[in-house]
C-alpha atoms as a PDB file:
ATOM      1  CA  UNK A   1      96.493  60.670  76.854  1.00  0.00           C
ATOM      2  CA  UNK A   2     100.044  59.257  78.588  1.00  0.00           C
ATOM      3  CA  UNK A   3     102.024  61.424  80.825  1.00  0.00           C
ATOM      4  CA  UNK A   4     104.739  61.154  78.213  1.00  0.00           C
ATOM      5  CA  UNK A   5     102.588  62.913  75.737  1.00  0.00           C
ATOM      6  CA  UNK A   6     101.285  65.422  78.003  1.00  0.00           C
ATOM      7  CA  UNK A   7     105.024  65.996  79.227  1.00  0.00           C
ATOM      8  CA  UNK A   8     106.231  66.989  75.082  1.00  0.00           C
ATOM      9  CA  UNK A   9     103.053  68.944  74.257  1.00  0.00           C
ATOM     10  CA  UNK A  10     104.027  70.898  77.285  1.00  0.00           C
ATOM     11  CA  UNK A  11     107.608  71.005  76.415  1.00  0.00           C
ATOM     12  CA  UNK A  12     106.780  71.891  72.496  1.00  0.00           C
ATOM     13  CA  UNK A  13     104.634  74.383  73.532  1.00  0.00           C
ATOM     14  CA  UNK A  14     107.261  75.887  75.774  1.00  0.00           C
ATOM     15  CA  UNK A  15     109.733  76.234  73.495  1.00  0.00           C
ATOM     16  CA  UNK A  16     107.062  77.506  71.018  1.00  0.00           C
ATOM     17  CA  UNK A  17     106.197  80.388  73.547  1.00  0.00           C
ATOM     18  CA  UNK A  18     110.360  81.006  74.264  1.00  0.00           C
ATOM     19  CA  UNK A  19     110.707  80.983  70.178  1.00  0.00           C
ATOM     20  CA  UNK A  20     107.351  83.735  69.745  1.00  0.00           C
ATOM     21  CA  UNK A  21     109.030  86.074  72.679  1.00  0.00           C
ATOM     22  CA  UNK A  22     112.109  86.371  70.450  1.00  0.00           C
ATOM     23  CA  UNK A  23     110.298  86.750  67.421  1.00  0.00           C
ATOM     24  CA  UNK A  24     108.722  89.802  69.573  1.00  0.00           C
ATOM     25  CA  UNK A  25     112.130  91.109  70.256  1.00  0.00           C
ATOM     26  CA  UNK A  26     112.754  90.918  66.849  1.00  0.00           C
ATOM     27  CA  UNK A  27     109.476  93.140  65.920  1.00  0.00           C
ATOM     28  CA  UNK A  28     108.360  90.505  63.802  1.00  0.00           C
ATOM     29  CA  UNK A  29     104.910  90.403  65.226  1.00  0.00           C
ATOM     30  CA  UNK A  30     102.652  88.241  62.762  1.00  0.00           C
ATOM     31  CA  UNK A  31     105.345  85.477  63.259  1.00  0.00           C
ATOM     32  CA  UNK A  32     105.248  85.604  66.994  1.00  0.00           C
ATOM     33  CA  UNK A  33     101.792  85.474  66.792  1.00  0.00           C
ATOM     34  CA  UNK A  34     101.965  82.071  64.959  1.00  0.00           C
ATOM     35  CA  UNK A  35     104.200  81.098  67.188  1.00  0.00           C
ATOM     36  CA  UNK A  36     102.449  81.282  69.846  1.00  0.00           C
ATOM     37  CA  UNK A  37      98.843  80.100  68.147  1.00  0.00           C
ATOM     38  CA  UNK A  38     100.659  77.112  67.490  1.00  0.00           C
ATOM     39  CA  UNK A  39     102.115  76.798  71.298  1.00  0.00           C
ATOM     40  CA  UNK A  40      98.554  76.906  72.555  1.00  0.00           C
ATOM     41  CA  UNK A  41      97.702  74.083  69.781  1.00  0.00           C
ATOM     42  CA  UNK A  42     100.240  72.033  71.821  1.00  0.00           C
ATOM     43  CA  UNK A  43      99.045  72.733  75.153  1.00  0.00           C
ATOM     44  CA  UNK A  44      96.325  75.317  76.385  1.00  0.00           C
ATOM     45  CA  UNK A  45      97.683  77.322  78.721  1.00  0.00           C
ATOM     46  CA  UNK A  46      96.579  81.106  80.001  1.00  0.00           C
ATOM     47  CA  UNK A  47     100.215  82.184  79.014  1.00  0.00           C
ATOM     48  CA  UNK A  48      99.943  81.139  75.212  1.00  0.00           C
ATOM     49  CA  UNK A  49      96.419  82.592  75.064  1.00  0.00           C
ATOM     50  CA  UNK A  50      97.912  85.990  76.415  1.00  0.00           C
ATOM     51  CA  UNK A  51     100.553  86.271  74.437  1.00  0.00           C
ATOM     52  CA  UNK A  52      98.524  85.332  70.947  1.00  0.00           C
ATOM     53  CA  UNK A  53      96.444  88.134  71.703  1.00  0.00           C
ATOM     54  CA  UNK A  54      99.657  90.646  72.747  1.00  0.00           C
ATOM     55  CA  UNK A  55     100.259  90.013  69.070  1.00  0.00           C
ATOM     56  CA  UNK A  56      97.029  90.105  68.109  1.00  0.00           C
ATOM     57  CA  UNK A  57      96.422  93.768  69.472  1.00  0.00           C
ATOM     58  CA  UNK A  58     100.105  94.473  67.770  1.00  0.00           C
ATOM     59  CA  UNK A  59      98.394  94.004  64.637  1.00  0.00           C
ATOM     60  CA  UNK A  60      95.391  96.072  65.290  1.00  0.00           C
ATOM     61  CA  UNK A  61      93.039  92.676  66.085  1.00  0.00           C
ATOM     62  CA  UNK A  62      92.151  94.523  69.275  1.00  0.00           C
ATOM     63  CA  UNK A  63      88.644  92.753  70.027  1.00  0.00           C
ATOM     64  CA  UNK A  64      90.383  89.745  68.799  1.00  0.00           C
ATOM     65  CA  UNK A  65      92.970  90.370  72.014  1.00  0.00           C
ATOM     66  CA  UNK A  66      90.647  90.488  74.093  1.00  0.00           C
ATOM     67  CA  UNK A  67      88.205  87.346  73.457  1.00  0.00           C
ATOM     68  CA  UNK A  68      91.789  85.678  73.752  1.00  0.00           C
ATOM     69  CA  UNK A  69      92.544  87.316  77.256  1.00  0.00           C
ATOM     70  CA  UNK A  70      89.133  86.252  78.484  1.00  0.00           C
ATOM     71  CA  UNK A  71      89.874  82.705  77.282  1.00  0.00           C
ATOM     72  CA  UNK A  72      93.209  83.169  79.102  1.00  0.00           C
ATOM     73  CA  UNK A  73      91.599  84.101  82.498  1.00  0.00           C
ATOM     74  CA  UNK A  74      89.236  80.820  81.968  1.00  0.00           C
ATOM     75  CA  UNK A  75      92.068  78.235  82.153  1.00  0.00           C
ATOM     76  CA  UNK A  76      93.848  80.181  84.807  1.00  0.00           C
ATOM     77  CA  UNK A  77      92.061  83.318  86.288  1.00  0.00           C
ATOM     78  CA  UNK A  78      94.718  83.873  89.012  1.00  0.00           C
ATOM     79  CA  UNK A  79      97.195  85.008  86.588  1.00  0.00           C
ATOM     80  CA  UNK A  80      97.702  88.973  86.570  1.00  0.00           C
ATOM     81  CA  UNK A  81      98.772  89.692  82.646  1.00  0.00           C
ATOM     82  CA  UNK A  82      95.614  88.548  80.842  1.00  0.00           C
ATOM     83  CA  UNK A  83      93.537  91.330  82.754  1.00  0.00           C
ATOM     84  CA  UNK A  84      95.706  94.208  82.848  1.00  0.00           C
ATOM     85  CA  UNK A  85      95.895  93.373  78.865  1.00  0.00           C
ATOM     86  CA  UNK A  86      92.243  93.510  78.797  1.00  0.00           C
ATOM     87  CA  UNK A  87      92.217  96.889  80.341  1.00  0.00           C
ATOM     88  CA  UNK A  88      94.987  98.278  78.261  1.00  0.00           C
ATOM     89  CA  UNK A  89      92.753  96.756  75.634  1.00  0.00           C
ATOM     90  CA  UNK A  90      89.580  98.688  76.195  1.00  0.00           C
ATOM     91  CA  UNK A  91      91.348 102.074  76.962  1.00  0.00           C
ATOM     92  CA  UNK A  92      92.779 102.024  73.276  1.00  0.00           C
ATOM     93  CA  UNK A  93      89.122 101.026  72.381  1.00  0.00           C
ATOM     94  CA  UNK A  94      87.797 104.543  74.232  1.00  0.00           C
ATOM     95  CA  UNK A  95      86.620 102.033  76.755  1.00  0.00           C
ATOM     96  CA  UNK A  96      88.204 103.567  80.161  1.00  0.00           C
ATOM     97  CA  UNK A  97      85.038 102.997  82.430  1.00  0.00           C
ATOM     98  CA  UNK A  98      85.273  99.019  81.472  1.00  0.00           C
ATOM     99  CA  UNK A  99      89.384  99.181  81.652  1.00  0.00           C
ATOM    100  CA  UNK A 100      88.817 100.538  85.427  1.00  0.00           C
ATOM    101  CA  UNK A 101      87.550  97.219  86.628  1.00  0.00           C
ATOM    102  CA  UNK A 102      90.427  95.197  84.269  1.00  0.00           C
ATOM    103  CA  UNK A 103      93.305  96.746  86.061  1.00  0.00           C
ATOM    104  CA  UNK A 104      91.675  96.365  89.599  1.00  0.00           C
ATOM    105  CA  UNK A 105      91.431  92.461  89.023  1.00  0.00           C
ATOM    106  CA  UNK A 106      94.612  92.512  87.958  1.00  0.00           C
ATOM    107  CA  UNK A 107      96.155  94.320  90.846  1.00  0.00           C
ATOM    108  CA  UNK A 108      94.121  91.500  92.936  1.00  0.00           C
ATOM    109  CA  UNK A 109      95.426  88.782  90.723  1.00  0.00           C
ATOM    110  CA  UNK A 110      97.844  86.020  92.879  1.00  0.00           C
ATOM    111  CA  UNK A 111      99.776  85.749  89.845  1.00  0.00           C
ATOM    112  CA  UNK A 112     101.141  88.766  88.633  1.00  0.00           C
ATOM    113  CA  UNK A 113     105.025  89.289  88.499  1.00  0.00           C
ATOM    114  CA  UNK A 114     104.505  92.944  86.781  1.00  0.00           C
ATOM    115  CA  UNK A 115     102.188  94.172  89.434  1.00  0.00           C
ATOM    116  CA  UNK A 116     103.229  98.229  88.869  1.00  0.00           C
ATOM    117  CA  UNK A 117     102.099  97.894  85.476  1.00  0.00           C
ATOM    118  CA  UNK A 118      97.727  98.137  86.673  1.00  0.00           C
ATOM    119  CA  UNK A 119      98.843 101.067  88.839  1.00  0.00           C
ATOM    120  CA  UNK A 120     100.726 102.718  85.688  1.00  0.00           C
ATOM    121  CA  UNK A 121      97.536 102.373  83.850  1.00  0.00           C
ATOM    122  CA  UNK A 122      95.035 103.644  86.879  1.00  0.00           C
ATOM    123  CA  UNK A 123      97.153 106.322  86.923  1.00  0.00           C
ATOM    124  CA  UNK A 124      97.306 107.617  83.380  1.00  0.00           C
ATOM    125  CA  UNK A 125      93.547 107.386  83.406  1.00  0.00           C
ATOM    126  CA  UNK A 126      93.280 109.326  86.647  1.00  0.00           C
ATOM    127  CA  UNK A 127      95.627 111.964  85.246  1.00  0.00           C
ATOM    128  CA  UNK A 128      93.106 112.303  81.727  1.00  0.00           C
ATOM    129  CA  UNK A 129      90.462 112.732  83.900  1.00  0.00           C
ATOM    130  CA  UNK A 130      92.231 115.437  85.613  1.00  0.00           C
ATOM    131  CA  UNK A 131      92.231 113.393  89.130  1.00  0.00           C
ATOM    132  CA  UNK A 132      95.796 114.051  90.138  1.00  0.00           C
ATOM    133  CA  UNK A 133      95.546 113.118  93.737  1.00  0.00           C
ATOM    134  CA  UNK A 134      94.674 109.592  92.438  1.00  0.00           C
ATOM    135  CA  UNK A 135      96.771 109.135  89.585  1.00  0.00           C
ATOM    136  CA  UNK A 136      99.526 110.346  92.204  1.00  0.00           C
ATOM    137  CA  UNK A 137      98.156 107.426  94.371  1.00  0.00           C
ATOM    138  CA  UNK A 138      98.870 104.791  91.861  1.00  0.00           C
ATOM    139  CA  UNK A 139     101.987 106.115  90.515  1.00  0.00           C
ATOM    140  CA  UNK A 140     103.258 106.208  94.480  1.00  0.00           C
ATOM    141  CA  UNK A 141     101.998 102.011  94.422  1.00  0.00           C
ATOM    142  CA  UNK A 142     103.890 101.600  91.122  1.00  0.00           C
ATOM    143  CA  UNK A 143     107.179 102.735  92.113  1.00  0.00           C
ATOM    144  CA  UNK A 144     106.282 100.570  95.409  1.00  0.00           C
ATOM    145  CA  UNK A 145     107.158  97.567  93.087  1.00  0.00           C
ATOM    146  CA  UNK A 146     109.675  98.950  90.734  1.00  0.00           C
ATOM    147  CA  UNK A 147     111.218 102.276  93.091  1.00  0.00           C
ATOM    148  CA  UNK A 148     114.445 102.185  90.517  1.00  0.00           C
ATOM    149  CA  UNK A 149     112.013 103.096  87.821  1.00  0.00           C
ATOM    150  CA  UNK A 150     112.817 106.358  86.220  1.00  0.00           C
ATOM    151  CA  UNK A 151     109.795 107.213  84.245  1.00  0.00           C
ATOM    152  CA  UNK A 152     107.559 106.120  87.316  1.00  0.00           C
ATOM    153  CA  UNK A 153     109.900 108.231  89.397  1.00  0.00           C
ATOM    154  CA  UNK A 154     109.465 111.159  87.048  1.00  0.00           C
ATOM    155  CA  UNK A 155     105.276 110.806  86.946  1.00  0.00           C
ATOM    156  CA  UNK A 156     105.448 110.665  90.936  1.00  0.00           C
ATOM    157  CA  UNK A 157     107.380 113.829  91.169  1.00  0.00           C
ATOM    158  CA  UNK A 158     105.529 115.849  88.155  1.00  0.00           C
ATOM    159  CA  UNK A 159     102.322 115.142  89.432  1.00  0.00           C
ATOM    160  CA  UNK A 160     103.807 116.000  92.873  1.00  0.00           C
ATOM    161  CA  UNK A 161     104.981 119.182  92.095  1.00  0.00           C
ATOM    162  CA  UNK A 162     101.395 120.385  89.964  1.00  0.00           C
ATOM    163  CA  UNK A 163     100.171 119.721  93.205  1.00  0.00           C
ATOM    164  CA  UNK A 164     101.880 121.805  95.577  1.00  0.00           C
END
């Protein structure tokens, strides 16, 4: 295949992927979804994959999501999103022991621009298992990355206050 065709299946793909996300915006989820099943016809990347299944555990495919998530993590297994899905995955699944491990690969990932978003979920599972001090522990590494949060600033100081 030519670098020129390699260059527009990338590009097509892109703009496939930009086109899905606003189709998400829109709540039009089954739309999105082929938006971004066709973007990853285009060109494979881990971003298409994790998005397709986003949608696909929008529309209740959850096992679905996360086959798609693992093939994400294949092509590029330094990127963060794919396994904190996968762990958000499972704990809607009644899966939290399995979700544990999900979230602590993605906190290692190298690529991860939402890196509170692991913590968040360690922490709500700490807090249902009635382990404040560490759900307090990941809420505190959350607002690390996003201190302007409200809603992590609110968990920090509930779970603060139950505790003195």
């Amino acid at each position: 295949m030519s670098k020129e065709v390699i260059s527009l299946n990338h590009r097509r793909s892109q703009i496939l992927i930009d086109s899905g996300l606003k189709l998400v915006a829109e709540g039009k989820y089954e739309e999105a979804r082929e938006s971004f099943r066709k973007a990853n016809k285009e060109w494979q990347t881990a971003e298409s994959f994790t998005y397709w299944g986003w949608m696909e555990y929008q529309l209740g495919n959850i096992e679905r999501a996360v086959s798609l998530c693992k093939k994400a993590i294949k092509i590029d297994p330094d990127l963060g999103n794919p396994y904190n899905d996968i762990g958000s995955y499972l704990v809607v699944l009644g899966r939290e022991d399995e979700a544990l491990d999900w979230f602590q690969k993605a906190i290692q990932a190298k690529n991860y621009d939402a890196r509170h978003y692991p913590h968040i979920n360690l922490g709500r599972i700490f807090l249902s298992r009635n382990l404040p001090v560490r759900a307090l522990q990941e809420f505190r590494k959350a607002l690390s990355y996003c201190p302007d949060d409200s809603a992590i600033q609110e968990a920090v100081r509930t779970i603060s206050e139950t505790l003195h």
